[in-house]
Protein backbone atom coordinates (compact mmCIF):
# COMPACT_ATOMS: atom_id res chain seq x y z
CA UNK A 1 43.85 56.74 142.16
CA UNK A 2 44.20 59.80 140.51
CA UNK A 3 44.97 60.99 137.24
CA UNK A 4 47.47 64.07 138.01
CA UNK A 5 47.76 66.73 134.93
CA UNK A 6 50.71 66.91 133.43
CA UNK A 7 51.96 68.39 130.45
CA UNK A 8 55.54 67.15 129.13
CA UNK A 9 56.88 69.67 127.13
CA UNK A 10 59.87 70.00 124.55
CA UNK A 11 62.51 72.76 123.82
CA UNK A 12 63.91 72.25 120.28
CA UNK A 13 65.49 74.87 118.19
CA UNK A 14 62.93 74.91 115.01
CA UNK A 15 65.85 76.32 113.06
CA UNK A 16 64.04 77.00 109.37
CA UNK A 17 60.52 78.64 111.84
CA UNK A 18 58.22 76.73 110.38
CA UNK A 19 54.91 75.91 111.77
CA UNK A 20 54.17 72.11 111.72
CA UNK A 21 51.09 71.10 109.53
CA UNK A 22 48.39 70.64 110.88
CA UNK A 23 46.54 68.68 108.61
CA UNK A 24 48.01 64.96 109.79
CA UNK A 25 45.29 62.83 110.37
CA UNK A 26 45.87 60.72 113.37
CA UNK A 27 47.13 57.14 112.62
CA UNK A 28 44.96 54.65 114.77
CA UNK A 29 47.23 51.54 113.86
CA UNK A 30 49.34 52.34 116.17
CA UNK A 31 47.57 52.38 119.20
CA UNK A 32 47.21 48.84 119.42
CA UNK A 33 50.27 48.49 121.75
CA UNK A 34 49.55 52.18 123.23
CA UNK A 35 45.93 51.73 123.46
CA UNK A 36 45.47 50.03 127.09
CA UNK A 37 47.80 52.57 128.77
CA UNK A 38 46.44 55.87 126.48
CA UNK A 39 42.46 54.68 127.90
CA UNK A 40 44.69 54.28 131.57
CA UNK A 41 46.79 57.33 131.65
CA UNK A 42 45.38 59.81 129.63
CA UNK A 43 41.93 59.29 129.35
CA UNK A 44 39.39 62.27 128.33
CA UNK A 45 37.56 63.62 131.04
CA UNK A 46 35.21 65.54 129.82
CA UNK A 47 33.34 62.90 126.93
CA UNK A 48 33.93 59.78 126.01
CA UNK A 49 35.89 60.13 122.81
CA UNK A 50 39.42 59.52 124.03
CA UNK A 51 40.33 59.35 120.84
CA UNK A 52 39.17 62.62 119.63
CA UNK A 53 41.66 64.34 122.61
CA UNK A 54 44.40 62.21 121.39
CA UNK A 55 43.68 63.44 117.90
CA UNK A 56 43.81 67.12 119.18
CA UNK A 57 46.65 66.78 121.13
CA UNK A 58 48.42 65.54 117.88
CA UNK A 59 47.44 68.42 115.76
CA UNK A 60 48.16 70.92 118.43
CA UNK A 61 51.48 69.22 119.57
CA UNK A 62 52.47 66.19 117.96
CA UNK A 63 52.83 67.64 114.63
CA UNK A 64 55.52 70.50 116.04
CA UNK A 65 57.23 67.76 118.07
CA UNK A 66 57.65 65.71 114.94
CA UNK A 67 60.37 68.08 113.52
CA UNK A 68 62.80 66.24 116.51
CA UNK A 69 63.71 62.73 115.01
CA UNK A 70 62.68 60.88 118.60
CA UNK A 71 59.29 62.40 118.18
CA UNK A 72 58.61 61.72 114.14
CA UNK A 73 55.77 59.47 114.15
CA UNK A 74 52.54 59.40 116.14
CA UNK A 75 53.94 56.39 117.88
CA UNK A 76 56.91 57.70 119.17
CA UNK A 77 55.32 60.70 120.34
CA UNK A 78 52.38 59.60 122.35
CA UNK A 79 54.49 56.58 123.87
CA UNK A 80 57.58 59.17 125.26
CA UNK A 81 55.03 61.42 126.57
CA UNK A 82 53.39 57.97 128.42
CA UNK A 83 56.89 57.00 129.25
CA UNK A 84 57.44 60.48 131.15
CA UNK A 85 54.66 60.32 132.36
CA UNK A 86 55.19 57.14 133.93
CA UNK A 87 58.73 58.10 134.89
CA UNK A 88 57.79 61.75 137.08
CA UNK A 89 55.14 60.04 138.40
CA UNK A 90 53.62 63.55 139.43
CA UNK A 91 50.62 62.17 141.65
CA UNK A 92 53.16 60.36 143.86
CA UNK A 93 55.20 63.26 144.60
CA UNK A 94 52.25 65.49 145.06
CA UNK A 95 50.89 62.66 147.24
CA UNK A 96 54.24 62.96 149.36
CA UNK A 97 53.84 66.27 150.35
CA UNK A 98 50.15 66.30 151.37
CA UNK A 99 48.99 67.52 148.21
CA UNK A 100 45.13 65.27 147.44
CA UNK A 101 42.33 65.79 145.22
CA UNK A 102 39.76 66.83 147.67
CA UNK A 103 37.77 69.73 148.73
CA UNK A 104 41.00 71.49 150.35
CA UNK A 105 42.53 74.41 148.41
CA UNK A 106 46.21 74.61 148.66
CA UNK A 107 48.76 77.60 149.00
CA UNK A 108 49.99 77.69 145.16
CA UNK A 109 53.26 77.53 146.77
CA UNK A 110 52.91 74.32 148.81
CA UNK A 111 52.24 72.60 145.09
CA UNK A 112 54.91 74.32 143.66
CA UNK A 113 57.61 73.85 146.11
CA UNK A 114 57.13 70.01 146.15
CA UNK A 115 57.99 69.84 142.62
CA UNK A 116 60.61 72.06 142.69
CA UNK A 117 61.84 69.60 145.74
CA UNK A 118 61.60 66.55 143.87
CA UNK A 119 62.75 67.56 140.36
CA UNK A 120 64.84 70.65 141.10
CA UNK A 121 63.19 72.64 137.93
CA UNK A 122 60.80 75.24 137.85
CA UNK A 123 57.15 73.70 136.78
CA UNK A 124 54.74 75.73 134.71
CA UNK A 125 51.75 75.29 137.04
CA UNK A 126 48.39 76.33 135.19
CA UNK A 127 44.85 76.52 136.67
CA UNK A 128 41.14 77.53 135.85
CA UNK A 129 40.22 80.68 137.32
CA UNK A 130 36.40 81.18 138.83
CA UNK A 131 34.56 82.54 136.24
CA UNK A 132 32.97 84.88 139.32
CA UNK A 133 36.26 86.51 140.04
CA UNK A 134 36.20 85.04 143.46
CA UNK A 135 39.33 84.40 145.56
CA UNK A 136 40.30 80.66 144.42
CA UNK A 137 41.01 78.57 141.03
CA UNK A 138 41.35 75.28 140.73
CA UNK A 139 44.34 72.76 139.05
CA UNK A 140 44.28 72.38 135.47
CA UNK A 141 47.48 71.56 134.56
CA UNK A 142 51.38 71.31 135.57
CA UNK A 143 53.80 71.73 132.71
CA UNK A 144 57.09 69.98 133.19
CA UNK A 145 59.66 70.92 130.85
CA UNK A 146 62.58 69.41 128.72
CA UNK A 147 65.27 69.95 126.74
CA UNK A 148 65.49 68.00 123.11
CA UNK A 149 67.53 65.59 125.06
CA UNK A 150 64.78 64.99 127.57
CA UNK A 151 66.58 66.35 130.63
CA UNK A 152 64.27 68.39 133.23
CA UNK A 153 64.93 72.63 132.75
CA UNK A 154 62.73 75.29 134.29
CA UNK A 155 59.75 75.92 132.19
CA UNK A 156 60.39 79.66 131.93
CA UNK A 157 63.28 79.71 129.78
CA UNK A 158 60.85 78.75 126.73
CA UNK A 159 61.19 80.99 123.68
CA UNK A 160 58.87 81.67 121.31
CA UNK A 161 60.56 80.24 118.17
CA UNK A 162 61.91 77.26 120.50
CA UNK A 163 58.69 75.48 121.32
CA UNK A 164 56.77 72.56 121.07
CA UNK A 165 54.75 70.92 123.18
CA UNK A 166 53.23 67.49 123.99
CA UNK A 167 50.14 68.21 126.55
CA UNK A 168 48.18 66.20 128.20
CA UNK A 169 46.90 64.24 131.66
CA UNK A 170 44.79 67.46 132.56
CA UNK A 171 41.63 67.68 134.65
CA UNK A 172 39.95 69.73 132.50
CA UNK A 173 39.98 67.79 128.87
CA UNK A 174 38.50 69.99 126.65
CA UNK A 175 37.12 72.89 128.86
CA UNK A 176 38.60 75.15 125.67
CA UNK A 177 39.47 74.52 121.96
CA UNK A 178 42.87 76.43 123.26
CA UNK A 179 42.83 74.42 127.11
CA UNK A 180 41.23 76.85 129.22
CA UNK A 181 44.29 77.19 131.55
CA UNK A 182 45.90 80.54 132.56
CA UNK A 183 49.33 80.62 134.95
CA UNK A 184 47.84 80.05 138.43
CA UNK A 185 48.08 83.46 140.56
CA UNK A 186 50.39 82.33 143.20
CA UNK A 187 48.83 84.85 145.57
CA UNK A 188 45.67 82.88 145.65
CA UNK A 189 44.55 79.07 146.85
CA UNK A 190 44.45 76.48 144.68
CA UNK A 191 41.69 73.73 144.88
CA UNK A 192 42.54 70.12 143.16
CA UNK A 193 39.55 68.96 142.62
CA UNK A 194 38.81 64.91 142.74
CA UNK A 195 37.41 63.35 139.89
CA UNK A 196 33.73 62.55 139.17
């Protein structure tokens, strides 16, 4: 089984503009309940310090999506984002339409189409580009957006002073400091690569 990357995202009027801090320090006591399905579904990659990609993923996200009441704690946060997860079940639908990690490299519209099938919103589909300039990139990340009432909208009517973001389930777990991921170029193949 795969581990498909997804990033759940949030749309919540920030109405004062300010930035979140970023100075919480991740609370481990809560991931006693979270902890089996966090090592499960959104694992690092790319080292062996889950924890250290959690704690990144607060500071870069958590701590914005706090300012929204459902999102407040570290708790609520990770465990909506693993409950959304759970819910699109993004490797199922990719699955569905003949989408596989493998060596095959996919039209960027094939993968974009079947989510735009299933969900009937407009996905924010990022990849990693070759750092040769050739003519592919691979998968590093699909964005699936929501309003502040969790209901699916099209990713591109984000504005600036509008989001926050709760990332995660990528490939490519800490390829960057800042992710790595550019918006795919739709005009060229798109490999999803299996994972090691």
């Amino acid at each position: 089984m795969a581990v498909v990357e997804l990033a759940v995202t949030f749309y919540v009027s920030l109405a004062d503009g300010a930035l979140p801090s970023k100075h919480q320090l991740l609370d481990a006591a809560w991931t006693l309940d979270l902890l089996p399905d966090m090592n499960k579904s959104w694992p690092n990659l790319r080292n062996h310090s889950s924890v250290s990609f959690w704690k990144y993923e607060w500071h870069k996200h958590g701590t914005c999506a706090a300012k929204a009441e459902s999102l407040n704690s570290q708790h609520k946060y990770f465990s909506k984002a693993l409950e959304l997860y759970h819910k699109l079940d993004l490797s199922s639908v990719l699955v569905k339409f003949g989408i596989t990690p493998s060596d095959k490299y996919y039209p960027f519209s094939q993968i974009e189409g079947a989510i735009e099938n299933v969900y009937g919103i407009k996905p924010k589909i990022q990849c990693v580009h070759s750092s040769k300039g050739g003519d592919f990139q691979s998968l590093g990340q699909i964005e699936i957006c929501f309003d502040s009432d969790f209901t699916l909208m099209d990713c591109e009517k984000q504005s600036a002073k509008e989001t926050f973001a709760i990332t995660g389930l990528d490939h490519f777990r800490g390829a960057k400091k800042a992710s790595g991921f550019s918006v795919c170029d739709p005009d060229i193949p798109v490999y999803y690569p299996p994972l090691p």
